[in-house]
C-alpha atoms as a PDB file:
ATOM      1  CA  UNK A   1      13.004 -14.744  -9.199  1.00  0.00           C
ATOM      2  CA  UNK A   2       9.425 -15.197 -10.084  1.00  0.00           C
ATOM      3  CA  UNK A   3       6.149 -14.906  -8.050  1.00  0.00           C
ATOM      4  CA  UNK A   4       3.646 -17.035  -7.084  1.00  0.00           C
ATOM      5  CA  UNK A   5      -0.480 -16.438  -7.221  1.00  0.00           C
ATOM      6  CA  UNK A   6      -2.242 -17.571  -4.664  1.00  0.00           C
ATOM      7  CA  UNK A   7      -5.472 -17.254  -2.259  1.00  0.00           C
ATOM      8  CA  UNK A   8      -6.515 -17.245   1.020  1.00  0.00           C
ATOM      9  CA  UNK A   9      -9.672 -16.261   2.854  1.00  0.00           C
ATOM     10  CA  UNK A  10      -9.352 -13.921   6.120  1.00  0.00           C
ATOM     11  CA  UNK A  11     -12.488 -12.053   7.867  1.00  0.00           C
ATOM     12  CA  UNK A  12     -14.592 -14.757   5.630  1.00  0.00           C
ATOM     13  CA  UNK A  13     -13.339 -12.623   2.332  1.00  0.00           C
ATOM     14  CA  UNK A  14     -11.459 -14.335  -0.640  1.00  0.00           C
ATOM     15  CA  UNK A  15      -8.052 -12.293  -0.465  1.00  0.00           C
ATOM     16  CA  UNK A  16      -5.792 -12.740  -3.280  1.00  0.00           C
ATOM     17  CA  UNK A  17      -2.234 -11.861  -2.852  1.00  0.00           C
ATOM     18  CA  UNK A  18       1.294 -12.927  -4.875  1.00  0.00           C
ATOM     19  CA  UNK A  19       4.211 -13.971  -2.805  1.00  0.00           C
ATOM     20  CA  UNK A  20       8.366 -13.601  -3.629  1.00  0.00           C
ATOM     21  CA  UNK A  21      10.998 -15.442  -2.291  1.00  0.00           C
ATOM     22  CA  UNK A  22       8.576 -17.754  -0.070  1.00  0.00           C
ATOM     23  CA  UNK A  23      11.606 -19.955   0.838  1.00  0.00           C
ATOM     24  CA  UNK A  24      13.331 -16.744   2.978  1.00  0.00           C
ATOM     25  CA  UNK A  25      12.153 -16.162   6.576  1.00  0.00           C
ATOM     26  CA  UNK A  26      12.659 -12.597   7.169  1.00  0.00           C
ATOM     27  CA  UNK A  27       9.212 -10.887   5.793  1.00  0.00           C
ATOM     28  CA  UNK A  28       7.679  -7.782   3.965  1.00  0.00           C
ATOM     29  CA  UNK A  29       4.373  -6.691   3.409  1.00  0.00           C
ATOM     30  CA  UNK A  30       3.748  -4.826   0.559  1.00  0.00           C
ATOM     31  CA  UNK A  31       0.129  -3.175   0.452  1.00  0.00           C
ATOM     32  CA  UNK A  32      -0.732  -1.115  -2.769  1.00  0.00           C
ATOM     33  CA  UNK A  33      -2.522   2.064  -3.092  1.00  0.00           C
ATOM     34  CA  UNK A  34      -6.720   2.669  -2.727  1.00  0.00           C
ATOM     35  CA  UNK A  35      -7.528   1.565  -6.317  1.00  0.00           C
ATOM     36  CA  UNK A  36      -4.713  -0.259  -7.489  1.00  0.00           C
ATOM     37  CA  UNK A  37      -3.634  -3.847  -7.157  1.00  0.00           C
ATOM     38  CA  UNK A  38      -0.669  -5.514  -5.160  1.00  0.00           C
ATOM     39  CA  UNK A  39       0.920  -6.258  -8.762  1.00  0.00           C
ATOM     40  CA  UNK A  40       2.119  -2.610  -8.589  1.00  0.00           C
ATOM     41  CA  UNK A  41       5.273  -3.790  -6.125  1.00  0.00           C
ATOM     42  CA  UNK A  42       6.485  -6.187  -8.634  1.00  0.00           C
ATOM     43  CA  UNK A  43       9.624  -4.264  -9.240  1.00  0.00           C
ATOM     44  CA  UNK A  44       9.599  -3.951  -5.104  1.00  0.00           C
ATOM     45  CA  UNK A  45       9.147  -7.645  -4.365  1.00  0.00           C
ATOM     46  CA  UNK A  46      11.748  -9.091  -7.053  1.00  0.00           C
ATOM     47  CA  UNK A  47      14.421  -6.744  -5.795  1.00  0.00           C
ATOM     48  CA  UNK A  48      13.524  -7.940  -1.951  1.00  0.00           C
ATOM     49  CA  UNK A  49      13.195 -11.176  -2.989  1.00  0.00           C
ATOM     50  CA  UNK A  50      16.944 -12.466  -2.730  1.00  0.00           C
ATOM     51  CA  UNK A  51      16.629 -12.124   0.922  1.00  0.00           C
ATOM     52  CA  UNK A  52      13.156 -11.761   1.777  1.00  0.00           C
ATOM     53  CA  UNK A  53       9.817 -13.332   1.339  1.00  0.00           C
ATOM     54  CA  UNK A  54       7.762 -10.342  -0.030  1.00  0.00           C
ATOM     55  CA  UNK A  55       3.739 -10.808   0.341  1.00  0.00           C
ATOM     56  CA  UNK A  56       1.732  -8.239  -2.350  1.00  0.00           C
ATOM     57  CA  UNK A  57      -1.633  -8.541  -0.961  1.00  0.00           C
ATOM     58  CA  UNK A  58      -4.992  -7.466  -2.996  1.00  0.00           C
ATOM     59  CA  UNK A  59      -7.428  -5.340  -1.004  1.00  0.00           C
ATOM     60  CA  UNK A  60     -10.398  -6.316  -0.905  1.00  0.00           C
ATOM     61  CA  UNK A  61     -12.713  -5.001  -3.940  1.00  0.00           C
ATOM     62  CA  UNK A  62      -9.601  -4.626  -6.037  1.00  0.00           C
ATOM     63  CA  UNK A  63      -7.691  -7.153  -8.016  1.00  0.00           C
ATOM     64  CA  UNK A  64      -8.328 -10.548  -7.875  1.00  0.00           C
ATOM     65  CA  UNK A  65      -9.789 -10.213  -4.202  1.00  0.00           C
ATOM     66  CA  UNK A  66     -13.441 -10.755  -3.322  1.00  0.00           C
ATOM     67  CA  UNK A  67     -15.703  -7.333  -3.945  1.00  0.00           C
ATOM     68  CA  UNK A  68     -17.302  -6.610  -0.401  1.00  0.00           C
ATOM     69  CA  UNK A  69     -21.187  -7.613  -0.146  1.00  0.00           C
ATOM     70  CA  UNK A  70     -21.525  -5.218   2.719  1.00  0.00           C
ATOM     71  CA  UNK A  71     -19.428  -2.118   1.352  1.00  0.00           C
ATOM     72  CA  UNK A  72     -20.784   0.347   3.876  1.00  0.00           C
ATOM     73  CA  UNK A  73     -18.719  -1.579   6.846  1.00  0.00           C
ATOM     74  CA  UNK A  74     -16.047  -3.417   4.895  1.00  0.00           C
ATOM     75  CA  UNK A  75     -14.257  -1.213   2.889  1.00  0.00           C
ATOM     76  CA  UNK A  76     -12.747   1.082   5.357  1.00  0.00           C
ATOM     77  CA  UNK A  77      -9.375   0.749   7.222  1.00  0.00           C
ATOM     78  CA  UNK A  78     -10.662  -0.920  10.010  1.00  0.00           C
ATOM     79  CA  UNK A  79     -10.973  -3.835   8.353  1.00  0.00           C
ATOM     80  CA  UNK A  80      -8.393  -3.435   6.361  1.00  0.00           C
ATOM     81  CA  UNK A  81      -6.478  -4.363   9.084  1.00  0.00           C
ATOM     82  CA  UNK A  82      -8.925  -7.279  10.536  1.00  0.00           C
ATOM     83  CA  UNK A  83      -7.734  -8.876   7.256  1.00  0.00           C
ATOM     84  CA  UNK A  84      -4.761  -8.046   7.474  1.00  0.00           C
ATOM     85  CA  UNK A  85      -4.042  -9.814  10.810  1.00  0.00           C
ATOM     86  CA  UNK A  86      -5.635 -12.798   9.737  1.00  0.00           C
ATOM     87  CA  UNK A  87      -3.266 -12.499   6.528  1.00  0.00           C
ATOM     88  CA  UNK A  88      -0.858 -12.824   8.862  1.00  0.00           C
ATOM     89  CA  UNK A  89      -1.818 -15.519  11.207  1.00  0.00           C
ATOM     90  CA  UNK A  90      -2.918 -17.556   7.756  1.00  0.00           C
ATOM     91  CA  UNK A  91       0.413 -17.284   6.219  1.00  0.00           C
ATOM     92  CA  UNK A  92       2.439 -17.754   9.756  1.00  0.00           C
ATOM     93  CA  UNK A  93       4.221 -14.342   9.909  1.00  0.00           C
ATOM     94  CA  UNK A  94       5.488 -13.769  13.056  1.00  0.00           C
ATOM     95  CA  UNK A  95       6.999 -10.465  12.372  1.00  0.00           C
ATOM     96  CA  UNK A  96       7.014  -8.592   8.912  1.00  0.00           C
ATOM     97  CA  UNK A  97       8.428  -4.723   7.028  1.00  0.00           C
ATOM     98  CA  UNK A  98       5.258  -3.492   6.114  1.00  0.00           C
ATOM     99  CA  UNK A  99       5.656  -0.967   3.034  1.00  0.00           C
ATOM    100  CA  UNK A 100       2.281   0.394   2.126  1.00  0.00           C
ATOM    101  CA  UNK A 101       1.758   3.305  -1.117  1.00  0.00           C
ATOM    102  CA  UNK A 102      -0.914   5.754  -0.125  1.00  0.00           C
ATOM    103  CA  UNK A 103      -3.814   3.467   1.533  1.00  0.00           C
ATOM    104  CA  UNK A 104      -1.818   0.490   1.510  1.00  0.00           C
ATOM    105  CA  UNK A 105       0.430   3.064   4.217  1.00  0.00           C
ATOM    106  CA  UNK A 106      -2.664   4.187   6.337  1.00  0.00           C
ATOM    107  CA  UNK A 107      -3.727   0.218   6.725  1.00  0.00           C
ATOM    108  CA  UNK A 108      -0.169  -0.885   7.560  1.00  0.00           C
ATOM    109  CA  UNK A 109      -0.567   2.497  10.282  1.00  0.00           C
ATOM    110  CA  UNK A 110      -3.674   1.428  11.625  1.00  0.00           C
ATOM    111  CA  UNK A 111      -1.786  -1.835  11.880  1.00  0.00           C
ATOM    112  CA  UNK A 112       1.275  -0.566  13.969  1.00  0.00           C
ATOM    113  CA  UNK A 113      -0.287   1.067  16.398  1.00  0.00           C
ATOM    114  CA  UNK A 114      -2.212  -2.009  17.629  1.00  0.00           C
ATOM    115  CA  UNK A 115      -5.551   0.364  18.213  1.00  0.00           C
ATOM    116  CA  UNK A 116      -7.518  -1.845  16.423  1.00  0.00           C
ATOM    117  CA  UNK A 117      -5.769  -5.029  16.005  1.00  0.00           C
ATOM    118  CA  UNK A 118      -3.514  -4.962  19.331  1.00  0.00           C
ATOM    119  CA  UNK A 119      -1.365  -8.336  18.546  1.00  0.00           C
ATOM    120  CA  UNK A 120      -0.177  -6.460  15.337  1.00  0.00           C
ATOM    121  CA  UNK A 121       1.631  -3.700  17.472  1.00  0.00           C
ATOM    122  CA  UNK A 122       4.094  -6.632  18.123  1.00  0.00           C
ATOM    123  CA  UNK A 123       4.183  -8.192  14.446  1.00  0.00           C
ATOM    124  CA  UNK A 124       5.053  -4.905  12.737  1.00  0.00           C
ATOM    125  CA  UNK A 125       9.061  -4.083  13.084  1.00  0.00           C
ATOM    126  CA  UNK A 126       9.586  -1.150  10.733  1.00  0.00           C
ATOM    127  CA  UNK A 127       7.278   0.822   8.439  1.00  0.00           C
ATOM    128  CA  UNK A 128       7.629   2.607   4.596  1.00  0.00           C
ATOM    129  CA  UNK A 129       5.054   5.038   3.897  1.00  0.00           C
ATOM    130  CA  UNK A 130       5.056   6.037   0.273  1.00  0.00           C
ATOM    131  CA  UNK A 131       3.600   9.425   0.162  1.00  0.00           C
ATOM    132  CA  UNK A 132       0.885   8.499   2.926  1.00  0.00           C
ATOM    133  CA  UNK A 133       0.736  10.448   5.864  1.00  0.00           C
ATOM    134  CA  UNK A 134      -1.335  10.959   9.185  1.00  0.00           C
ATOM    135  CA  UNK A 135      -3.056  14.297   7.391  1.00  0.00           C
ATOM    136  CA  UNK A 136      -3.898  14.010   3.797  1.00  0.00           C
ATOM    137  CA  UNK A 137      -4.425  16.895   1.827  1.00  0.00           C
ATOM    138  CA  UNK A 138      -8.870  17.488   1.628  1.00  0.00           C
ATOM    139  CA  UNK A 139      -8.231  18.898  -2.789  1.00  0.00           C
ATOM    140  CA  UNK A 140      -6.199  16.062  -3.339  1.00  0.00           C
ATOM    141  CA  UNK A 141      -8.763  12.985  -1.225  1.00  0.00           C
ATOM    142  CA  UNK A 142     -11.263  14.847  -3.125  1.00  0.00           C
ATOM    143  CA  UNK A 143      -9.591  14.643  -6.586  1.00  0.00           C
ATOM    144  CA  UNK A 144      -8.834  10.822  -6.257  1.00  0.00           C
ATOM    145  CA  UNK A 145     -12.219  10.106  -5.044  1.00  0.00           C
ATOM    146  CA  UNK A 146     -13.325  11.836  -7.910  1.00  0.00           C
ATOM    147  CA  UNK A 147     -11.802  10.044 -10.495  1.00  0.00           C
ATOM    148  CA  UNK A 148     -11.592   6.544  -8.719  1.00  0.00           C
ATOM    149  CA  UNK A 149     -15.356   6.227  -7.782  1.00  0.00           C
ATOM    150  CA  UNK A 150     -16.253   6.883 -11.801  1.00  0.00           C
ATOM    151  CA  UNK A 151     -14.292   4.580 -13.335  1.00  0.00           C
ATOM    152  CA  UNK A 152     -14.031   5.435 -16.837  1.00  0.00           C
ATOM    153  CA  UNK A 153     -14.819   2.448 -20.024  1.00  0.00           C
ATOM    154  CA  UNK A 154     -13.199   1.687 -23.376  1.00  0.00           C
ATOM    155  CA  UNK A 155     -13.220  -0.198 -26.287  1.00  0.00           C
ATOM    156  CA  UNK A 156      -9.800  -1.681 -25.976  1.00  0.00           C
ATOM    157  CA  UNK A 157      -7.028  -1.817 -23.508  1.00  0.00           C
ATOM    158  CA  UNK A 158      -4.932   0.060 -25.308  1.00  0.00           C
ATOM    159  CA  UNK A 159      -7.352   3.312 -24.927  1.00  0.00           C
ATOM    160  CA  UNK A 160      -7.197   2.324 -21.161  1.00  0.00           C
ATOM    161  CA  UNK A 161      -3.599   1.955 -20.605  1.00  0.00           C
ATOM    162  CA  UNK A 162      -3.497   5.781 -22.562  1.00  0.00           C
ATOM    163  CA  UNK A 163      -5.888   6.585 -19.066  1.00  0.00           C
ATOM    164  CA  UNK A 164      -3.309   5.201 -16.792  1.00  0.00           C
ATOM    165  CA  UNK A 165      -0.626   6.981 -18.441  1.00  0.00           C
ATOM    166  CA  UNK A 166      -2.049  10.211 -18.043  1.00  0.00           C
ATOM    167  CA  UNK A 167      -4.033   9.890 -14.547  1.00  0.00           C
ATOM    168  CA  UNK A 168      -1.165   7.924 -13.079  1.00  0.00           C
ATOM    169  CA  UNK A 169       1.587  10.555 -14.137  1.00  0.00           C
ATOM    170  CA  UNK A 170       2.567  11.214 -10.837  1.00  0.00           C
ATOM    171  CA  UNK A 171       4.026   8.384 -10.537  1.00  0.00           C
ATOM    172  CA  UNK A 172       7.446   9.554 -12.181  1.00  0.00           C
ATOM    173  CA  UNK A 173       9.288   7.352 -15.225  1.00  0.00           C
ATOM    174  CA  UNK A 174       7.941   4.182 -15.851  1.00  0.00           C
ATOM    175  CA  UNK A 175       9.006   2.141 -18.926  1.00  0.00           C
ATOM    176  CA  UNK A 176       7.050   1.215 -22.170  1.00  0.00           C
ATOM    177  CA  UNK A 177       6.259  -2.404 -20.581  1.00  0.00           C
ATOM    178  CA  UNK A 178       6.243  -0.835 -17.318  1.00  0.00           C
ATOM    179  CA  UNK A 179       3.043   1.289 -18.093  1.00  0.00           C
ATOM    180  CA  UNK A 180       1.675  -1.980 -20.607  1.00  0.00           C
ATOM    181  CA  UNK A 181       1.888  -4.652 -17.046  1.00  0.00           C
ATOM    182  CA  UNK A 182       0.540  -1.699 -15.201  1.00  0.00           C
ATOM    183  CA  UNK A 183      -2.436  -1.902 -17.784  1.00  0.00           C
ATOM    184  CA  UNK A 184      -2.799  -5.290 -18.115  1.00  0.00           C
ATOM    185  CA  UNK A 185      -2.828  -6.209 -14.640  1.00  0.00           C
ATOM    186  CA  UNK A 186      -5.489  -3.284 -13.773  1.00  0.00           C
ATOM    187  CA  UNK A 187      -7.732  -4.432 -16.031  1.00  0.00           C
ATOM    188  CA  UNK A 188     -11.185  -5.931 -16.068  1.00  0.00           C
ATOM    189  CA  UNK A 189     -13.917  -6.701 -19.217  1.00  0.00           C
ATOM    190  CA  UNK A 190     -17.735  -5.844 -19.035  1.00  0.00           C
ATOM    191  CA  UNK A 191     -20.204  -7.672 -20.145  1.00  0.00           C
ATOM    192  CA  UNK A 192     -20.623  -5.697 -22.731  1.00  0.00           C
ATOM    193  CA  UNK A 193     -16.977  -6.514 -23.656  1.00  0.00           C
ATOM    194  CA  UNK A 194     -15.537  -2.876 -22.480  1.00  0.00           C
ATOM    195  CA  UNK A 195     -12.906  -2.857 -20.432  1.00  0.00           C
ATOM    196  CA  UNK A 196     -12.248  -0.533 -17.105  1.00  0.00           C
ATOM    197  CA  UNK A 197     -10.257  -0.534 -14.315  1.00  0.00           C
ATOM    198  CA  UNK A 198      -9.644  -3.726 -11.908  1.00  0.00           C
ATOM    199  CA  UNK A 199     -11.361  -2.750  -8.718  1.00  0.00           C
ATOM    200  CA  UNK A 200     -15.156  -2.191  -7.543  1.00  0.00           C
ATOM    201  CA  UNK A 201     -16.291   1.609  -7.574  1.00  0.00           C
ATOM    202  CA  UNK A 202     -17.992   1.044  -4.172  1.00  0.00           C
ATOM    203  CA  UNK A 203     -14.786   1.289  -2.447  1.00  0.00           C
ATOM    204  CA  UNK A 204     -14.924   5.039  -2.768  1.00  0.00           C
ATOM    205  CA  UNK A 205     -18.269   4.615   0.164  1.00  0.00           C
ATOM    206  CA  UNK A 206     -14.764   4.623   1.955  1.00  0.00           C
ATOM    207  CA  UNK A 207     -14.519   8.406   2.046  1.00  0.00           C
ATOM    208  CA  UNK A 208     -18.521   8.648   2.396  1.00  0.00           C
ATOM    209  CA  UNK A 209     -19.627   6.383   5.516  1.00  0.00           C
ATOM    210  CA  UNK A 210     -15.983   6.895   7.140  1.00  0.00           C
ATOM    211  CA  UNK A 211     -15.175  10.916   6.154  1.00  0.00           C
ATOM    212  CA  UNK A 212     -12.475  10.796   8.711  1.00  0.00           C
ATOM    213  CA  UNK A 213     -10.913   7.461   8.028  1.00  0.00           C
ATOM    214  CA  UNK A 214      -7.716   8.477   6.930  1.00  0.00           C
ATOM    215  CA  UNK A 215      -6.862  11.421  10.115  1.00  0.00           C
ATOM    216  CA  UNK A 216      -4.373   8.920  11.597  1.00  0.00           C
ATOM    217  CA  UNK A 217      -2.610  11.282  14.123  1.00  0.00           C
ATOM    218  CA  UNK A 218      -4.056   8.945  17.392  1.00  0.00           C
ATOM    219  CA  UNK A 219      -2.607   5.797  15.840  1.00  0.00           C
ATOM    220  CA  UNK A 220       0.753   7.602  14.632  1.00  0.00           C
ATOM    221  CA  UNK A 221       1.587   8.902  17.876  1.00  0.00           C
ATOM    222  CA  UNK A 222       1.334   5.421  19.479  1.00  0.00           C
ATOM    223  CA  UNK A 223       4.353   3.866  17.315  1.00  0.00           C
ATOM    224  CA  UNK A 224       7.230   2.987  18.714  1.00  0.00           C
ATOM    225  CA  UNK A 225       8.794   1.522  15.420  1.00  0.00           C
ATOM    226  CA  UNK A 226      10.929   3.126  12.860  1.00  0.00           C
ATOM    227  CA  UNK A 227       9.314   4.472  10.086  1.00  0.00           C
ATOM    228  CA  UNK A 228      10.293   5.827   6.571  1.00  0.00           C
ATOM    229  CA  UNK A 229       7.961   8.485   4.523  1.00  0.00           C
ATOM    230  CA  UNK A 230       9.357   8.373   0.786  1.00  0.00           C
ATOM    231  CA  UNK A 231       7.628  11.925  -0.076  1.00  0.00           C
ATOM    232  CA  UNK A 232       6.783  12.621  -3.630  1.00  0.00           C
ATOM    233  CA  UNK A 233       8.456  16.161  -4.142  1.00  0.00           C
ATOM    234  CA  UNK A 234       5.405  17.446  -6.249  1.00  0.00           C
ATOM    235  CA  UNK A 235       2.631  15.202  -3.993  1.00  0.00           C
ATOM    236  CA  UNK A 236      -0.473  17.284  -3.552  1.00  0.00           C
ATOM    237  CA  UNK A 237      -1.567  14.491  -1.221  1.00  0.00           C
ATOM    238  CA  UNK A 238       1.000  14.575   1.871  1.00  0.00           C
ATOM    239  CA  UNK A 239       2.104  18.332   1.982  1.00  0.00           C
ATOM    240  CA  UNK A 240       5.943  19.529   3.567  1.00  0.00           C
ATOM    241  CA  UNK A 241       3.768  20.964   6.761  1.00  0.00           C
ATOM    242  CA  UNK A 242       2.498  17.230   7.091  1.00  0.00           C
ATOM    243  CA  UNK A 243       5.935  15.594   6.355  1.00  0.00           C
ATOM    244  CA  UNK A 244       6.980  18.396   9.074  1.00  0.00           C
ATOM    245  CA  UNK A 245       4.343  17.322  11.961  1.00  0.00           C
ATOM    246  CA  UNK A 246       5.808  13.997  11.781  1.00  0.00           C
ATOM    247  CA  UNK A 247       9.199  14.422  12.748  1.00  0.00           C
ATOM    248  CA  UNK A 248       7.918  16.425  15.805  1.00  0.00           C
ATOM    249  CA  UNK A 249       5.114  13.219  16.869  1.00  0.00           C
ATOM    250  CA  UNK A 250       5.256   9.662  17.715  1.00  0.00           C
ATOM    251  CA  UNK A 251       8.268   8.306  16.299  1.00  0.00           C
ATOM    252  CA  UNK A 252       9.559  11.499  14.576  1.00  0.00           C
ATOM    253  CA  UNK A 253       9.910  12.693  18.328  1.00  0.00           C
ATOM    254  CA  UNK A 254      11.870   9.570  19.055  1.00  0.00           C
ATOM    255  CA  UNK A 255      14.004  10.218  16.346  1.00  0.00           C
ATOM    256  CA  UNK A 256      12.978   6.778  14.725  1.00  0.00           C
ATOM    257  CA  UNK A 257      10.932   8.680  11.507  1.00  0.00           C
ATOM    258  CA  UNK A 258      13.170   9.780   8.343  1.00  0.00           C
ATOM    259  CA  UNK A 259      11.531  11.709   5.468  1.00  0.00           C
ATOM    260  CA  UNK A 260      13.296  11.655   1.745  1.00  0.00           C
ATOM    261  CA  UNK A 261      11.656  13.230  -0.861  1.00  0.00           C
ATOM    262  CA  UNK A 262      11.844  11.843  -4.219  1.00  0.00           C
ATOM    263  CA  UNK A 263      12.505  14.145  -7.010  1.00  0.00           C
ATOM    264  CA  UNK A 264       9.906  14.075 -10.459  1.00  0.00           C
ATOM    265  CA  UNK A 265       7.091  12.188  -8.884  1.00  0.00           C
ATOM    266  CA  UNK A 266       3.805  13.106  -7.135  1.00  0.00           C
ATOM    267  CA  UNK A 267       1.142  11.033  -5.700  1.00  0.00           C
ATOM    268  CA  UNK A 268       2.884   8.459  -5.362  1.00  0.00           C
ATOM    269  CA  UNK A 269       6.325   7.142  -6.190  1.00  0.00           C
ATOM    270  CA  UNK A 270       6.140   4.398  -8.079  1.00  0.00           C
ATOM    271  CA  UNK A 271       9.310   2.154  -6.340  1.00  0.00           C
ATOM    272  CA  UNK A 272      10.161   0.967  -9.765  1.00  0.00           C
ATOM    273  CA  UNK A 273      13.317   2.554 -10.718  1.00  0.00           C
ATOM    274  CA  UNK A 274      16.906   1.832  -8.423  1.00  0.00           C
ATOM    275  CA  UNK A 275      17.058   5.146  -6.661  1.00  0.00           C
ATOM    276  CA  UNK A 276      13.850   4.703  -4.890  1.00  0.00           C
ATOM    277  CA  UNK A 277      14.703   0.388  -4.837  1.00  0.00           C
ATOM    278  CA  UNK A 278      17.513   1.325  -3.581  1.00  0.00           C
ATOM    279  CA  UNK A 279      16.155   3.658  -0.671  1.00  0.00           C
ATOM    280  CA  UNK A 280      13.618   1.363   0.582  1.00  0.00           C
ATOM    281  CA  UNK A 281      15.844  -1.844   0.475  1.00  0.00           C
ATOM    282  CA  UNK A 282      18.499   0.258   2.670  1.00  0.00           C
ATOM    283  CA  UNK A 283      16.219   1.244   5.142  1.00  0.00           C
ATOM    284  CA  UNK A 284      14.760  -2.203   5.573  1.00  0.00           C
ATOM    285  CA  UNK A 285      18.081  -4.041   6.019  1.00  0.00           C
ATOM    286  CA  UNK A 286      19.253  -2.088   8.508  1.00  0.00           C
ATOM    287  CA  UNK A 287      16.062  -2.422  10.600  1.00  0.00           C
ATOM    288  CA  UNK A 288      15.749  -6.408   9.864  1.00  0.00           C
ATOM    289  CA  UNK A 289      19.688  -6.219  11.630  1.00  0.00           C
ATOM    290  CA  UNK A 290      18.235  -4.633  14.534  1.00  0.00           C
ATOM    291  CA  UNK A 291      14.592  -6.153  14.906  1.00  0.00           C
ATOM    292  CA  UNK A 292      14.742  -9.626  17.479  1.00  0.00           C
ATOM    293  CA  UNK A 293      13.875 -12.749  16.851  1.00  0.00           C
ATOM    294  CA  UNK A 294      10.939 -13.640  16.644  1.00  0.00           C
ATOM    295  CA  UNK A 295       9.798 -15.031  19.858  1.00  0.00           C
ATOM    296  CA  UNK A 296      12.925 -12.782  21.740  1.00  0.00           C
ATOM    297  CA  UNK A 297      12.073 -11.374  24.736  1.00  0.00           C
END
């Protein structure tokens, strides 16, 4: 089953997202990772998409989405999550799975805990984080910051898909065509006709106006929903005593949070291959059995 591109604006910002299976009602949200693009759950949405309608949203300053004029204020997860909301009331979810890689897991977070957008405590039923957590690990912020706000340049896509390849590696197997979409669809030309990656470097003022945008303990401990962390064994980004803290908070002490950690990957699974498919699509059937109507009291 095949997507569809489409846009819409929310908090006055041209959002770009690609929607599976729009003709199912039961929804997912699939947010991508801080400088990556929402055609990363491809693999993710067409194995959802026989049953659900799967929205891969663009953040803003990446992909097709608008680039913030005001990046101080706009790109932190804040408003990540005003757009969100409006994403939803645009589109006419109800209810929605949210699974969110890395950033993509702190906005859908933010989200669930209704601190800053309180109608979304309601519209979020269950929760994937892949290899996010409420404590990140300072090295590794610092290393992806690093290499995300200098986005390197080539000559030719093929010298930038060689890039991905090597910074992405972490992400466990991915295929020959695999790594060439991944390439292709993270890539934008300069005027001078070089090519570097899809997204605007400003988006790293994230980590520089907001420092402690991404210490999410206050909004974890408010959910009430269950929640999945897919944990790359080798991550450098969510460590085991992080992993460990959330069983003991929030909905770990509810017993509603489940870790699995997913052998030969790091920062961050790459939910491309049927063991890891296969894990999330489990985890969010048995919650869509469980979750009400919407509208149910």
């Amino acid at each position: 089953m095949g997507c569809t591109s489409n846009y819409v604006s929310c908090a006055g910002r041209e959002i770009h997202y690609t929607e599976w299976g729009g003709d199912n009602e039961p929804t997912v949200i699939a947010w991508h990772g801080l400088a990556r693009t929402g055609r990363d759950m491809d693999e993710l949405a067409e194995s959802l998409s026989d049953r659900y309608r799967v929205i891969c949203p663009d953040t803003i300053g990446r992909g097709y989405s608008q680039w913030s004029p005001d990046p101080g204020h706009e790109y932190q997860l804040a408003f990540y999550a005003k757009i969100a909301a409006e994403l939803f009331d645009r589109l006419g979810v109800a209810r929605a799975h949210w699974v969110g890689t890395s950033m993509g897991g702190a906005i859908g977070t933010v989200c669930a805990s209704g601190l800053v957008e309180p109608a979304m405590q309601q519209r979020i039923v269950s929760l994937v984080l892949n290899d996010n957590a409420p404590r990140l690990a300072p090295a590794a912020i610092a290393r992806i910051r690093n290499y995300a706000g200098n986005p390197p340049t080539f000559a030719t896509v093929s010298e930038l898909e060689a890039f991905f390849r090597q910074v992405y590696k972490p992400y466990g197997w991915l295929s020959d065509a695999q790594w060439r979409r991944l390439a292709e669809t993270s890539t934008r030309r300069l005027p001078d006709g070089r090519v570097t990656p899809h997204y605007d470097p400003a988006m790293v003022r994230q980590f520089i106006d907001h420092p402690d945008d991404y210490e999410l303990w206050a909004h974890y401990d408010r959910l009430r929903i269950p929640v999945l962390l897919l944990r790359g064994a080798d991550s450098d980004l969510v460590l085991p005593d992080a992993a460990a803290e959330m069983m003991r908070r929030g909905p770990g002490r509810l017993g509603l949070t489940r870790v699995v950690e997913v052998p030969g990957c790091g920062h961050a699974p790459a939910l491309n291959v049927p063991e890891q498919l296969d894990i999330v699509r489990a985890f969010i059937d048995q919650q869509d059995r469980r979750a009400p109507a919407p509208g149910a009291a």
